[in-house]
C-alpha atoms as a PDB file:
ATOM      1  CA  UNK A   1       0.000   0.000   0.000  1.00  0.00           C
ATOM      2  CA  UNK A   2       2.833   2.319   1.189  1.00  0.00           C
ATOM      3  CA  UNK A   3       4.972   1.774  -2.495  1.00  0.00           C
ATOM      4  CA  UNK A   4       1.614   2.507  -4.265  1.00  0.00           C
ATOM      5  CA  UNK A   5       0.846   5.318  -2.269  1.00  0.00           C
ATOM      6  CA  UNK A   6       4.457   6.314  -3.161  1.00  0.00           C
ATOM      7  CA  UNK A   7       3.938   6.255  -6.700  1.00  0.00           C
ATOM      8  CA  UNK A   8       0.626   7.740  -6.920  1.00  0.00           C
ATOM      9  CA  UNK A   9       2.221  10.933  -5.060  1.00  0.00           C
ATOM     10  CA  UNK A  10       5.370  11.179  -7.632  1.00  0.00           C
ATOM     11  CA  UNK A  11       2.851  11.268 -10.365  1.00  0.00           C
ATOM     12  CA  UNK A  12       1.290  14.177  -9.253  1.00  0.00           C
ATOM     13  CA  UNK A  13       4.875  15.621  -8.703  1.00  0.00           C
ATOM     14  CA  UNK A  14       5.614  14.851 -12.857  1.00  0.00           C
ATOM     15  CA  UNK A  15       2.571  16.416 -13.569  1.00  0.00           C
ATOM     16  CA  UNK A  16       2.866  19.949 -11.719  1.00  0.00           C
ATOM     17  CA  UNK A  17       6.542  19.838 -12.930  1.00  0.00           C
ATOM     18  CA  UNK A  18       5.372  19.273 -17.032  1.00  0.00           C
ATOM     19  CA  UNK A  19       2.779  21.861 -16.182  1.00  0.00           C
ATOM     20  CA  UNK A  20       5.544  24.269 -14.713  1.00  0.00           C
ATOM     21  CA  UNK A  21       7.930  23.504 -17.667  1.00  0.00           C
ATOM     22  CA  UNK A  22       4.887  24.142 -20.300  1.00  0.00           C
ATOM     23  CA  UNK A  23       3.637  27.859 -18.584  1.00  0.00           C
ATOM     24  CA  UNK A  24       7.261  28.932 -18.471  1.00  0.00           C
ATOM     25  CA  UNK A  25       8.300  27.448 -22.394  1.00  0.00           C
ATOM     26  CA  UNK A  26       4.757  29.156 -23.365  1.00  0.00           C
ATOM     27  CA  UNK A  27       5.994  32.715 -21.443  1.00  0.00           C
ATOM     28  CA  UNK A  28       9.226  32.237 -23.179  1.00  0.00           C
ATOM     29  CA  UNK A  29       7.823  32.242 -26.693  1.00  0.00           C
ATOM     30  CA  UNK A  30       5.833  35.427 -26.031  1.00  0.00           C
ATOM     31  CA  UNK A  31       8.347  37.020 -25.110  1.00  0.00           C
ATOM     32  CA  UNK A  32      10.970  35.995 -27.738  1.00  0.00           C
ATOM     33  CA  UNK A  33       8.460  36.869 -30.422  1.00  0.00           C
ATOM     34  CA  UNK A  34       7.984  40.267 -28.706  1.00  0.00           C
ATOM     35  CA  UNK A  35      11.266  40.919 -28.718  1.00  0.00           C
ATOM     36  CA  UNK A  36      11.631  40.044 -32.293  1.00  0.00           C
ATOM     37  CA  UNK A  37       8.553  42.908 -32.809  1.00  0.00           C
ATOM     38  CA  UNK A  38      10.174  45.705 -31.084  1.00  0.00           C
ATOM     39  CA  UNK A  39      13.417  45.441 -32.998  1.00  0.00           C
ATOM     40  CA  UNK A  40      11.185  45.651 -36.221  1.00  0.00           C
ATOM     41  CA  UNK A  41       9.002  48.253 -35.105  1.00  0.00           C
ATOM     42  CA  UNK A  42       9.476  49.368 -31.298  1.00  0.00           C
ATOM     43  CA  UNK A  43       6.572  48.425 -28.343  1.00  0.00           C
ATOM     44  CA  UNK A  44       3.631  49.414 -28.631  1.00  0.00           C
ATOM     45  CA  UNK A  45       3.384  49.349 -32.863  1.00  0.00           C
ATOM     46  CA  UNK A  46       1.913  46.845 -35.052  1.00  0.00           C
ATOM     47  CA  UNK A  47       5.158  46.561 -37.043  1.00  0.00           C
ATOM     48  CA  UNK A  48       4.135  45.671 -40.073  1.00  0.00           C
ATOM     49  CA  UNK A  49       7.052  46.877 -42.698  1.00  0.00           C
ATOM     50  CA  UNK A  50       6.151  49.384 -45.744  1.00  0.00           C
ATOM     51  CA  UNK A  51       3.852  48.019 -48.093  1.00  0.00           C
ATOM     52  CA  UNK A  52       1.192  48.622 -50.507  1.00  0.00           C
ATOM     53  CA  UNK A  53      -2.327  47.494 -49.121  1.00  0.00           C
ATOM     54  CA  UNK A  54      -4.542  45.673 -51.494  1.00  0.00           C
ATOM     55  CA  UNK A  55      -8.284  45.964 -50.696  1.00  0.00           C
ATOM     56  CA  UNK A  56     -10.145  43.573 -52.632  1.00  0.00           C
ATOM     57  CA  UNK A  57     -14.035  44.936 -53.183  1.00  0.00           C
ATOM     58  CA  UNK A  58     -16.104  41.717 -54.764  1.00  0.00           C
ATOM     59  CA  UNK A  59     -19.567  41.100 -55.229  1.00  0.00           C
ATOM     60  CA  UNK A  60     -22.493  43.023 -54.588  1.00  0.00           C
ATOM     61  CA  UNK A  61     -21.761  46.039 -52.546  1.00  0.00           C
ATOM     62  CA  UNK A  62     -23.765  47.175 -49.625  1.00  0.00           C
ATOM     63  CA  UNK A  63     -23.088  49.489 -46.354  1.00  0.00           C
ATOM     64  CA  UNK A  64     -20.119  47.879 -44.589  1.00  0.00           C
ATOM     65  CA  UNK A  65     -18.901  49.710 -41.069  1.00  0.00           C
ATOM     66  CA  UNK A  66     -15.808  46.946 -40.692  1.00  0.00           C
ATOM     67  CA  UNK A  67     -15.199  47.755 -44.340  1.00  0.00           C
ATOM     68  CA  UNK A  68     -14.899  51.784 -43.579  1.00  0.00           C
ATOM     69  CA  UNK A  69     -12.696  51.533 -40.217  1.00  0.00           C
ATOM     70  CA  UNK A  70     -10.152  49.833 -42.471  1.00  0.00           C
ATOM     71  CA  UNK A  71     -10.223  52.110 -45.079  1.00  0.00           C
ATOM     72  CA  UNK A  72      -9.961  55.312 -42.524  1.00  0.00           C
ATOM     73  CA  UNK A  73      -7.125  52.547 -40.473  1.00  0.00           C
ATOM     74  CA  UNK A  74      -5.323  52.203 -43.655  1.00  0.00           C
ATOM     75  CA  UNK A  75      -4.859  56.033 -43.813  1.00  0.00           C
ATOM     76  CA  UNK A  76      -3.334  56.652 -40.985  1.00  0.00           C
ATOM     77  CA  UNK A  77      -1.127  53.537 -40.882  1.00  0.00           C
ATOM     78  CA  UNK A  78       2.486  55.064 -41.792  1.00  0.00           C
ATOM     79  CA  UNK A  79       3.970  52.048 -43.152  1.00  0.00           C
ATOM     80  CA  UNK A  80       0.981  51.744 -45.879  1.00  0.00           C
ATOM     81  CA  UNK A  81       2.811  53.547 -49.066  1.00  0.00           C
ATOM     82  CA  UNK A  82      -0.174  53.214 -51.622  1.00  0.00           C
ATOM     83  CA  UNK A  83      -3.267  51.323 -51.678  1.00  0.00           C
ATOM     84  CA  UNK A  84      -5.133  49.409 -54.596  1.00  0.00           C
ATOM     85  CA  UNK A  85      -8.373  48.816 -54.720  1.00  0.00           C
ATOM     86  CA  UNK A  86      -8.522  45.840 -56.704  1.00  0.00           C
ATOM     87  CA  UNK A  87     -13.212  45.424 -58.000  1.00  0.00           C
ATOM     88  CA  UNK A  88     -14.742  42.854 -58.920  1.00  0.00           C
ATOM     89  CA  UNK A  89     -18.365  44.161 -58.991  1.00  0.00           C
ATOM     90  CA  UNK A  90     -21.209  44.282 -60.873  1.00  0.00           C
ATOM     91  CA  UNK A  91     -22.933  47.240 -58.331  1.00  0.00           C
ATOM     92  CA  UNK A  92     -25.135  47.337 -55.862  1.00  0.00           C
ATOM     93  CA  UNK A  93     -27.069  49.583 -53.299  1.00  0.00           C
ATOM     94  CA  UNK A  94     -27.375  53.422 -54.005  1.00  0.00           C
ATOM     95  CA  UNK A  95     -26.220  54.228 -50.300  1.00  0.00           C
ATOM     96  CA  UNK A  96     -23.449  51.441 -50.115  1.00  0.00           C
ATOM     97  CA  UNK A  97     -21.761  52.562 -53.187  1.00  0.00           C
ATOM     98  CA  UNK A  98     -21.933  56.322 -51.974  1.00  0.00           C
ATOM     99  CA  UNK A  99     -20.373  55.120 -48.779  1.00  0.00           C
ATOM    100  CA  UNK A 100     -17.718  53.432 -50.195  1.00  0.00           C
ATOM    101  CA  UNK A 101     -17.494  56.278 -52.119  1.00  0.00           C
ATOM    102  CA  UNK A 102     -16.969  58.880 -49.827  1.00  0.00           C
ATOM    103  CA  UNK A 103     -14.389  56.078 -47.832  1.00  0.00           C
ATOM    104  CA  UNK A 104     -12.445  55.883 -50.651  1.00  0.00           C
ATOM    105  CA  UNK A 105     -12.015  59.793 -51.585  1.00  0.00           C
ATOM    106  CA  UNK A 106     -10.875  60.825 -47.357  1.00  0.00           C
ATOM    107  CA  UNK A 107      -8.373  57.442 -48.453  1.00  0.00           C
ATOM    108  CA  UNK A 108      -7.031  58.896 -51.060  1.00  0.00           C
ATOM    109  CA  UNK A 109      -6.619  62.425 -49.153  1.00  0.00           C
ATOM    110  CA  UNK A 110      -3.791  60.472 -47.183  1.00  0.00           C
ATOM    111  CA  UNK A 111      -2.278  58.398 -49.813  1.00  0.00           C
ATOM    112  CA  UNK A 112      -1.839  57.320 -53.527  1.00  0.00           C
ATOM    113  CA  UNK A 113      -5.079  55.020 -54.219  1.00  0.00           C
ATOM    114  CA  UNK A 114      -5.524  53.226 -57.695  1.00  0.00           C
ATOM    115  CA  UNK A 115      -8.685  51.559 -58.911  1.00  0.00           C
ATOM    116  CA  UNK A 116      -7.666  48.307 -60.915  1.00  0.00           C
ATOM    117  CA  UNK A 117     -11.042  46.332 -62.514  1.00  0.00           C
ATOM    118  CA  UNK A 118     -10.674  42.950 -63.323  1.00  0.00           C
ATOM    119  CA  UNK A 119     -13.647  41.225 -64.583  1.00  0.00           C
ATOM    120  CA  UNK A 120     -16.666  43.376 -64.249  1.00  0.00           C
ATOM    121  CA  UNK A 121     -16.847  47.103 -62.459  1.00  0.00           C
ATOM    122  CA  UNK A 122     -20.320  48.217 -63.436  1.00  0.00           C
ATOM    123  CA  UNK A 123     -22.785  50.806 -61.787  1.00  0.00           C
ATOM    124  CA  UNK A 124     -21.829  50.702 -58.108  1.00  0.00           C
ATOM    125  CA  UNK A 125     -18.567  49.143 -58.970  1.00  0.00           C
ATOM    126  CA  UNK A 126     -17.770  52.239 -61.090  1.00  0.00           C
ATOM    127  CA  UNK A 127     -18.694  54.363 -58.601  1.00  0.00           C
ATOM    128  CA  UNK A 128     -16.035  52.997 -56.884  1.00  0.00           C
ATOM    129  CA  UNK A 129     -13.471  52.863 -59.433  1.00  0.00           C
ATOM    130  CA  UNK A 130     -13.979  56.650 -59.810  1.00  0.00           C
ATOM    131  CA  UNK A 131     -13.197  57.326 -56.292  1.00  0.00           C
ATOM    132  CA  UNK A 132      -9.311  56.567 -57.279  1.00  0.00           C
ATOM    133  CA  UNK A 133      -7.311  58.924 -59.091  1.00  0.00           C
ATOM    134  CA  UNK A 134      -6.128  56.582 -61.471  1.00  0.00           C
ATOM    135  CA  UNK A 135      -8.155  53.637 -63.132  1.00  0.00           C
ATOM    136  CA  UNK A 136      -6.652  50.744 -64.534  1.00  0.00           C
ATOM    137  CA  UNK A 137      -8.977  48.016 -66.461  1.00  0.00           C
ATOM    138  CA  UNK A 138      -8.651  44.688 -68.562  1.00  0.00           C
ATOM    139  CA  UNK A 139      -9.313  45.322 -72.432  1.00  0.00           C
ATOM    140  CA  UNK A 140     -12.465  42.958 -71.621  1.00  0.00           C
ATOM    141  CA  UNK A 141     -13.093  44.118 -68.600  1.00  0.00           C
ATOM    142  CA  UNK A 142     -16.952  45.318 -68.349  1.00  0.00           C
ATOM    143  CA  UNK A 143     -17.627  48.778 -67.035  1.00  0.00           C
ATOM    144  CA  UNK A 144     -19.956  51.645 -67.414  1.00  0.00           C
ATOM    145  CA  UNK A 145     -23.990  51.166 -66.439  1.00  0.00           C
ATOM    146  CA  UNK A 146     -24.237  54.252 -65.341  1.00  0.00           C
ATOM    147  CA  UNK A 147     -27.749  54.452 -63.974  1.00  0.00           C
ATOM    148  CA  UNK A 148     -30.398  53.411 -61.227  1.00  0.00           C
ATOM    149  CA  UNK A 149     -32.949  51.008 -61.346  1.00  0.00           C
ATOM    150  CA  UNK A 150     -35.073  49.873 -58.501  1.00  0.00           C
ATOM    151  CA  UNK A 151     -37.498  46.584 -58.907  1.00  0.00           C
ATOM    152  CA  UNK A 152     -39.834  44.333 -56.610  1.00  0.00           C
ATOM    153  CA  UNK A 153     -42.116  41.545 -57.449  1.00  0.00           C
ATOM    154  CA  UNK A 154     -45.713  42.171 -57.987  1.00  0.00           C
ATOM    155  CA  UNK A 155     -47.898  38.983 -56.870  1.00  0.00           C
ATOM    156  CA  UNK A 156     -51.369  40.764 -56.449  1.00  0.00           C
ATOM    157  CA  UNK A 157     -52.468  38.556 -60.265  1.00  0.00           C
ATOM    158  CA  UNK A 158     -51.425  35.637 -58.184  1.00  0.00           C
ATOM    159  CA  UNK A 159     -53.129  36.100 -55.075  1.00  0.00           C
ATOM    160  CA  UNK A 160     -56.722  36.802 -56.480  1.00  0.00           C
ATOM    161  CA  UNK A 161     -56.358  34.039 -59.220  1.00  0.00           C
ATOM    162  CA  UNK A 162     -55.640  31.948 -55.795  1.00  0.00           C
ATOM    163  CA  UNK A 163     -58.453  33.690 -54.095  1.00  0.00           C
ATOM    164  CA  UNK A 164     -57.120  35.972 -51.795  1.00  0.00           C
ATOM    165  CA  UNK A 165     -57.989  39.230 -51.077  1.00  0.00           C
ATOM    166  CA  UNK A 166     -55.102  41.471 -49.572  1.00  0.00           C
ATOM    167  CA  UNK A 167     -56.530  45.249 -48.195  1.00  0.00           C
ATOM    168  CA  UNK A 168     -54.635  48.350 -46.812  1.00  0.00           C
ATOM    169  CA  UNK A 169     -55.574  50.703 -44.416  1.00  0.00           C
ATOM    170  CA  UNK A 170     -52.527  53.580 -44.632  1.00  0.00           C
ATOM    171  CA  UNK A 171     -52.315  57.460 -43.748  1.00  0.00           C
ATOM    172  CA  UNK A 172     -52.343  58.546 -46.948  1.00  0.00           C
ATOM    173  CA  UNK A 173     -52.421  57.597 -50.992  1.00  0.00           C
ATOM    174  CA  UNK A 174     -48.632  56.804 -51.160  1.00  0.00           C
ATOM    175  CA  UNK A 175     -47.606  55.592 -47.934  1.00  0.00           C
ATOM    176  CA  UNK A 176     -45.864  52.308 -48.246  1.00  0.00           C
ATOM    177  CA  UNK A 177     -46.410  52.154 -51.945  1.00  0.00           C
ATOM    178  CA  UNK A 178     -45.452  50.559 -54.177  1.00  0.00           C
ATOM    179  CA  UNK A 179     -46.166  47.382 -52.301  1.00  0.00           C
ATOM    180  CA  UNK A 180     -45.531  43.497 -54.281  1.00  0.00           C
ATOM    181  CA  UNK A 181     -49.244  42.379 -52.577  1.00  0.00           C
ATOM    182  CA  UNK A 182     -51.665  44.660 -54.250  1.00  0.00           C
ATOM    183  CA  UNK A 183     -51.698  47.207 -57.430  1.00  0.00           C
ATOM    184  CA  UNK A 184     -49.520  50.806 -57.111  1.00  0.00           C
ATOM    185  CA  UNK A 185     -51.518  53.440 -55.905  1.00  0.00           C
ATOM    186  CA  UNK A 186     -52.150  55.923 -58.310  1.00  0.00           C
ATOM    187  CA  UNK A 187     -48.455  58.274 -58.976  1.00  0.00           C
ATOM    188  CA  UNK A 188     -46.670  55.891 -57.132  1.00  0.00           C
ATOM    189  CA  UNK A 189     -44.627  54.535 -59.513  1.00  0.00           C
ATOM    190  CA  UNK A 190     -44.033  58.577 -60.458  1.00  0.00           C
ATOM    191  CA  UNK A 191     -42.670  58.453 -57.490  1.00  0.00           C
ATOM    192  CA  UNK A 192     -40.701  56.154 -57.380  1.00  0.00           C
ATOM    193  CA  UNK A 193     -39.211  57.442 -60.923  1.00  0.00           C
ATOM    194  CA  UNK A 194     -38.462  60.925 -58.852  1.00  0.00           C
ATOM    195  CA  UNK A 195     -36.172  59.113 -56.412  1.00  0.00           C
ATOM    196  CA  UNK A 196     -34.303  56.754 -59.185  1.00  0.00           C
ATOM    197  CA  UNK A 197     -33.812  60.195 -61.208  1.00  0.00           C
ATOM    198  CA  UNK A 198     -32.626  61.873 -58.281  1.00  0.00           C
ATOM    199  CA  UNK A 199     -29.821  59.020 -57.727  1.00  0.00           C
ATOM    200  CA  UNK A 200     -29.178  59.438 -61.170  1.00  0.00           C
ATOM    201  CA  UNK A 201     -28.618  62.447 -61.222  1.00  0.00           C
ATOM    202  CA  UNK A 202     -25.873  62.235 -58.043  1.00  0.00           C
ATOM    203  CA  UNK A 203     -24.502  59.411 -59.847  1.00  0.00           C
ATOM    204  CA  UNK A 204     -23.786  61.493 -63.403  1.00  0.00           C
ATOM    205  CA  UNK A 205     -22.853  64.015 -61.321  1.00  0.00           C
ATOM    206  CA  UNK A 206     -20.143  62.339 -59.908  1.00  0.00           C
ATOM    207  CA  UNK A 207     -18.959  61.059 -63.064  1.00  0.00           C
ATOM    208  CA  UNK A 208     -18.615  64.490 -64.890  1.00  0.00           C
ATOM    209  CA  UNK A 209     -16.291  65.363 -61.976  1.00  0.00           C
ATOM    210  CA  UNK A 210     -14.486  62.935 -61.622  1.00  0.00           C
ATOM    211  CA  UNK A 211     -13.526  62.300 -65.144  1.00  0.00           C
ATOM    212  CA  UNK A 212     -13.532  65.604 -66.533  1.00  0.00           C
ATOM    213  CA  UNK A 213     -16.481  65.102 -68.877  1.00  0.00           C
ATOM    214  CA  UNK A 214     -20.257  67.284 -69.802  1.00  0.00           C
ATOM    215  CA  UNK A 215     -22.223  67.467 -72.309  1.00  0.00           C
ATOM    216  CA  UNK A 216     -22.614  65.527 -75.358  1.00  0.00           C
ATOM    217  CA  UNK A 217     -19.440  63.098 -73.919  1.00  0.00           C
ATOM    218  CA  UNK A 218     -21.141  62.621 -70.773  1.00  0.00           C
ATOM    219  CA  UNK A 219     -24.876  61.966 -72.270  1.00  0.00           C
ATOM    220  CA  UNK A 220     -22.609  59.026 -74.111  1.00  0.00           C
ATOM    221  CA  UNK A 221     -21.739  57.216 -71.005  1.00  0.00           C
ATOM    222  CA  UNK A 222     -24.716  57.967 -69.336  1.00  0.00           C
ATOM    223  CA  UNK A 223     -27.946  55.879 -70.729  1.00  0.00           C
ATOM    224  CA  UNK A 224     -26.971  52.578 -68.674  1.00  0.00           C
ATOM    225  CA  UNK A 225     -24.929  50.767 -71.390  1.00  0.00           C
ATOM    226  CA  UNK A 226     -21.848  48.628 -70.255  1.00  0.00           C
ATOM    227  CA  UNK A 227     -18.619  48.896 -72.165  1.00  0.00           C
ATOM    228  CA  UNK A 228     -15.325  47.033 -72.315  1.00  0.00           C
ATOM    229  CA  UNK A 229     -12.359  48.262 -70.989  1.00  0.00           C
ATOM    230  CA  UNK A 230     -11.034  49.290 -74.923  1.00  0.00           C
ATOM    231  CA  UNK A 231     -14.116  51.505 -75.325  1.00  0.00           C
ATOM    232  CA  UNK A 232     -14.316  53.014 -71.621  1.00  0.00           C
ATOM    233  CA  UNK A 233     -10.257  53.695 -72.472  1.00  0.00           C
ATOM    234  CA  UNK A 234     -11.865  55.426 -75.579  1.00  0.00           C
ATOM    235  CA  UNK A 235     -14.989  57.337 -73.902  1.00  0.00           C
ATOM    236  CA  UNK A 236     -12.736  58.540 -70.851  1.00  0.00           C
ATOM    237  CA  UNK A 237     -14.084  56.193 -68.041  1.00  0.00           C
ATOM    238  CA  UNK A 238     -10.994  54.842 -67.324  1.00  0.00           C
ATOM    239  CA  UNK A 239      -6.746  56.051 -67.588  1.00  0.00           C
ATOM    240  CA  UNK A 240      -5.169  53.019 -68.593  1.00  0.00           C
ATOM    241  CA  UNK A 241      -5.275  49.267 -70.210  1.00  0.00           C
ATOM    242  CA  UNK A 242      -3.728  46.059 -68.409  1.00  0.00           C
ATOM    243  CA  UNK A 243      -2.717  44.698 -65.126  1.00  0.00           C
ATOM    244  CA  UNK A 244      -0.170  44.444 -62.058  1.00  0.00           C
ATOM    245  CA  UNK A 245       2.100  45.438 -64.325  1.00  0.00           C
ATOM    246  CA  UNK A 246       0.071  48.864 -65.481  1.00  0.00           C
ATOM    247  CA  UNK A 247      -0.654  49.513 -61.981  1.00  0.00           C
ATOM    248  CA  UNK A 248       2.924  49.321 -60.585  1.00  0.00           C
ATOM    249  CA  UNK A 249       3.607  51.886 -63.739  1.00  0.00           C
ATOM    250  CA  UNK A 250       1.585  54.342 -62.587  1.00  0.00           C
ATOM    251  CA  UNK A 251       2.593  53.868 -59.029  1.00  0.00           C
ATOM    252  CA  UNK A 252       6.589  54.123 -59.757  1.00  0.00           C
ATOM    253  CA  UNK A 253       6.484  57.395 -62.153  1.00  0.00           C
ATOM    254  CA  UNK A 254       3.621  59.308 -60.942  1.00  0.00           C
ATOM    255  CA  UNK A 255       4.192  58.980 -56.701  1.00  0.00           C
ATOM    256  CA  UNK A 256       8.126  57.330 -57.111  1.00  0.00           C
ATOM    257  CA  UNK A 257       6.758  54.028 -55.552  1.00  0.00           C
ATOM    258  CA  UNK A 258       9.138  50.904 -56.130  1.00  0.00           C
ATOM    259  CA  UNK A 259       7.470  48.071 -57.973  1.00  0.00           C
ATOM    260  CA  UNK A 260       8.922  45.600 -56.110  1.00  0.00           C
ATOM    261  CA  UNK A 261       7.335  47.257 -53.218  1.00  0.00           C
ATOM    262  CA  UNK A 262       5.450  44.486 -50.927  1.00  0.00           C
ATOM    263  CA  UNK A 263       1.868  44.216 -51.838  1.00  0.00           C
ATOM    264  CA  UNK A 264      -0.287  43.061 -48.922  1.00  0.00           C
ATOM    265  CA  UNK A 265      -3.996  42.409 -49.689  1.00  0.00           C
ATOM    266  CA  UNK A 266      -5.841  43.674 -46.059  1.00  0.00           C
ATOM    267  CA  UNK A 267      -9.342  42.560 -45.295  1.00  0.00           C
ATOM    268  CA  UNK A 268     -11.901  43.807 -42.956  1.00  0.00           C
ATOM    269  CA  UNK A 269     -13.362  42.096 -40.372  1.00  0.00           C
ATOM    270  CA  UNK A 270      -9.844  40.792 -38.871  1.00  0.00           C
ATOM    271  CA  UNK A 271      -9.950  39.708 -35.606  1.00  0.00           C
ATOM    272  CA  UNK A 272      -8.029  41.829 -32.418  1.00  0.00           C
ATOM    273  CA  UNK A 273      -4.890  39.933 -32.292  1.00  0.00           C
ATOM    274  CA  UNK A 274      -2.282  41.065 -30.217  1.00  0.00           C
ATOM    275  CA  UNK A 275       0.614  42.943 -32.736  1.00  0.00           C
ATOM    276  CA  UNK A 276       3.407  40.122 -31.169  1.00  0.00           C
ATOM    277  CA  UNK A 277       1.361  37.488 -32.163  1.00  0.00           C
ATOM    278  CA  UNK A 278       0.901  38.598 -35.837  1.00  0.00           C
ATOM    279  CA  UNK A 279       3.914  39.258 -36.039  1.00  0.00           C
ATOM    280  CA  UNK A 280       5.358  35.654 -34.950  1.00  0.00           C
ATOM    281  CA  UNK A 281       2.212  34.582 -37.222  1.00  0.00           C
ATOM    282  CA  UNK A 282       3.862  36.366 -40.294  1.00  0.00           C
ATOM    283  CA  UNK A 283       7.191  34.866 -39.779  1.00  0.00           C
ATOM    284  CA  UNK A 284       6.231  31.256 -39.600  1.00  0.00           C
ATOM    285  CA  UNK A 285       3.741  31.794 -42.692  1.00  0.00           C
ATOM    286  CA  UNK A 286       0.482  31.595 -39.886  1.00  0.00           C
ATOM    287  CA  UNK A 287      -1.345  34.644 -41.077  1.00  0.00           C
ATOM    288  CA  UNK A 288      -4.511  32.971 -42.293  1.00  0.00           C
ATOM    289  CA  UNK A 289      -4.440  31.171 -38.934  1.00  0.00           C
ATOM    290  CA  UNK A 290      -4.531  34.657 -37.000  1.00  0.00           C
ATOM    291  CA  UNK A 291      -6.345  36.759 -39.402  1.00  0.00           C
ATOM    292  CA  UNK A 292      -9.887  35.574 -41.493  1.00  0.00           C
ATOM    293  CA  UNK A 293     -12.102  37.698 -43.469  1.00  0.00           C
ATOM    294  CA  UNK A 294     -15.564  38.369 -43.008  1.00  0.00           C
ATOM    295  CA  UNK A 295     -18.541  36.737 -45.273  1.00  0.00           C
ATOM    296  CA  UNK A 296     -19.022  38.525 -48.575  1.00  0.00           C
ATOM    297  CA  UNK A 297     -22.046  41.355 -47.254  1.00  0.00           C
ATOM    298  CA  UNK A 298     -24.537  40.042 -49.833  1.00  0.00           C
ATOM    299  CA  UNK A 299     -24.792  36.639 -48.405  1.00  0.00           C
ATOM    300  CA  UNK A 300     -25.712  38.895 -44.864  1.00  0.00           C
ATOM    301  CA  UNK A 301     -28.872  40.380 -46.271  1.00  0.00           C
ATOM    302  CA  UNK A 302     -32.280  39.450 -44.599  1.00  0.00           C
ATOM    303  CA  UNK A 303     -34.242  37.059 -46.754  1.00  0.00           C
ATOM    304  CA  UNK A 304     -37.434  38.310 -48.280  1.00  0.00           C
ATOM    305  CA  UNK A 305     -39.246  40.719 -50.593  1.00  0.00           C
ATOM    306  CA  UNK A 306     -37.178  44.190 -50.652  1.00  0.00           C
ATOM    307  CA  UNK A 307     -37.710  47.135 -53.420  1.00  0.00           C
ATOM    308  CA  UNK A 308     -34.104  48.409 -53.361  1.00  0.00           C
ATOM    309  CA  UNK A 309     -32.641  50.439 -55.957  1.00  0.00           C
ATOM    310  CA  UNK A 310     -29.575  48.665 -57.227  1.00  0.00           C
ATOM    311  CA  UNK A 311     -27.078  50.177 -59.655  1.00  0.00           C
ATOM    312  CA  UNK A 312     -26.472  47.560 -62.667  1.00  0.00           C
END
């Protein structure tokens, strides 16, 4: 009894000690990898080296706050030289593409911001483009749709065919309208024409400034049509034709940029990891491990009937 008793007891004594030896090899890391940060960058920094940030803006493009604090983070970051904003977008909500917008212009207040399209950077995704000073597009690349549109289902056929009767009780004529469940009132769909022209009108507005063009040239870009990257070259929608390589061009002579400058795509929605860990992270190739990015925003939206207008 006394021999097992014995053993039992030492085991417990391994096990504190491998527990000990664990904490203090754990501590150890930290602290070499925070020394490794602060010789890169000094306490209390994200060192992260100079680089040019790549923001990546795909898909259908809605109201994103994560999306804005890292545009407004990437202008104040010193080590962020130039930033690309690298769309793949065929539009999307009035209000998200004027927020982007407006994200993208105090951006390039603070630093040297290119536009590069690669497959499609219609209607909202122009918007966006035109935020840049400089736009670079594929020959194919589609562009343009300049114009609103809003849309909704109308089911009322359905529902009396099926023998339901929907009623409305409302304040007045045009509250609420139009509505998918029974007929527009009458000079609601006026109505709704007066908003889509309004956006319209913001939306040509923005293009004539920002690319220099009235009149007869800007009627030509502005009745919705889509355009490839050869003819947008040729109506003034965009500065340049090709790739990487066309960007880095533009970069080097017109803001003395290296081409062999780091690029480093950033993403919103990254998680608050402590600057020592990233930076450990980054040496041993762990980034993704640290740092994810957030679902695309159109697979976040409610599910259900919605009259939106949506630039095409």
């Amino acid at each position: 009894m006394t021999a097992t008793a014995d053993l039992i007891i030492e085991r417990r004594r391994m096990r504190r000690r491998l527990a000990l030896w664990r904490i203090l090899a754990i501590v150890a890391f930290v602290f070499a990898l925070g020394t490794v940060a602060s010789t890169l960058g000094g306490l209390g920094k994200r060192p992260t080296g100079d680089h040019v940030a790549v923001v990546e803006i795909n898909g259908v493009i809605l109201s994103d706050r994560e999306r804005s604090t890292l545009l407004e983070k990437l202008g104040e970051e010193e080590a962020v030289k130039a930033v690309i904003i690298r769309i793949n977008s065929p539009g999307g909500s009035v209000t998200g593409s004027e927020e982007l917008y407006e994200d993208i212009r105090a951006l390039a207040a603070e630093k040297p911001v290119v536009s590069q399209m690669i497959d499609a950077a219609a209607s909202g995704g122009y918007i966006t483009a035109i935020a840049a000073d400089h736009i670079v597009a594929r020959s194919n690349t589609l562009t343009g749709s300049i114009g609103v549109v809003a849309e909704g289902p109308n089911i009322s056929e359905l529902l009396a065919r099926n023998g339901v009767n929907v009623f409305k009780i409302k304040s007045s004529p045009l509250k609420a309208e139009p509505g998918f469940l029974t007929e527009p009132a009458p000079g609601a769909l006026d109505e709704q024409k007066r908003l889509i022209e309004d956006s319209f009108q913001w939306f040509r507005g923005l293009v004539g400034d920002r690319r220099g063009l009235e009149g007869a040239a800007l009627d030509a870009v502005s009745d919705g049509r889509v355009h490839t990257g050869r003819l947008a070259l040729e109506l003034g929608l965009i500065d340049a034709i090709g790739g990487d390589a066309a960007v880095d061009a533009h970069l080097e002579s017109a803001h003395e940029i290296a081409a062999d400058l780091e690029r480093r795509t950033r993403t919103w929605g990254e998680p608050d990891v402590p600057w020592f860990l990233q930076t450990g992270a980054q040496a041993l190739g762990l980034d993704d491990v640290l740092v994810s990015s957030v679902a695309p925003a159109a697979e976040r939206l409610t599910p259900g009937f919605r009259l939106m207008a949506i630039m095409y």
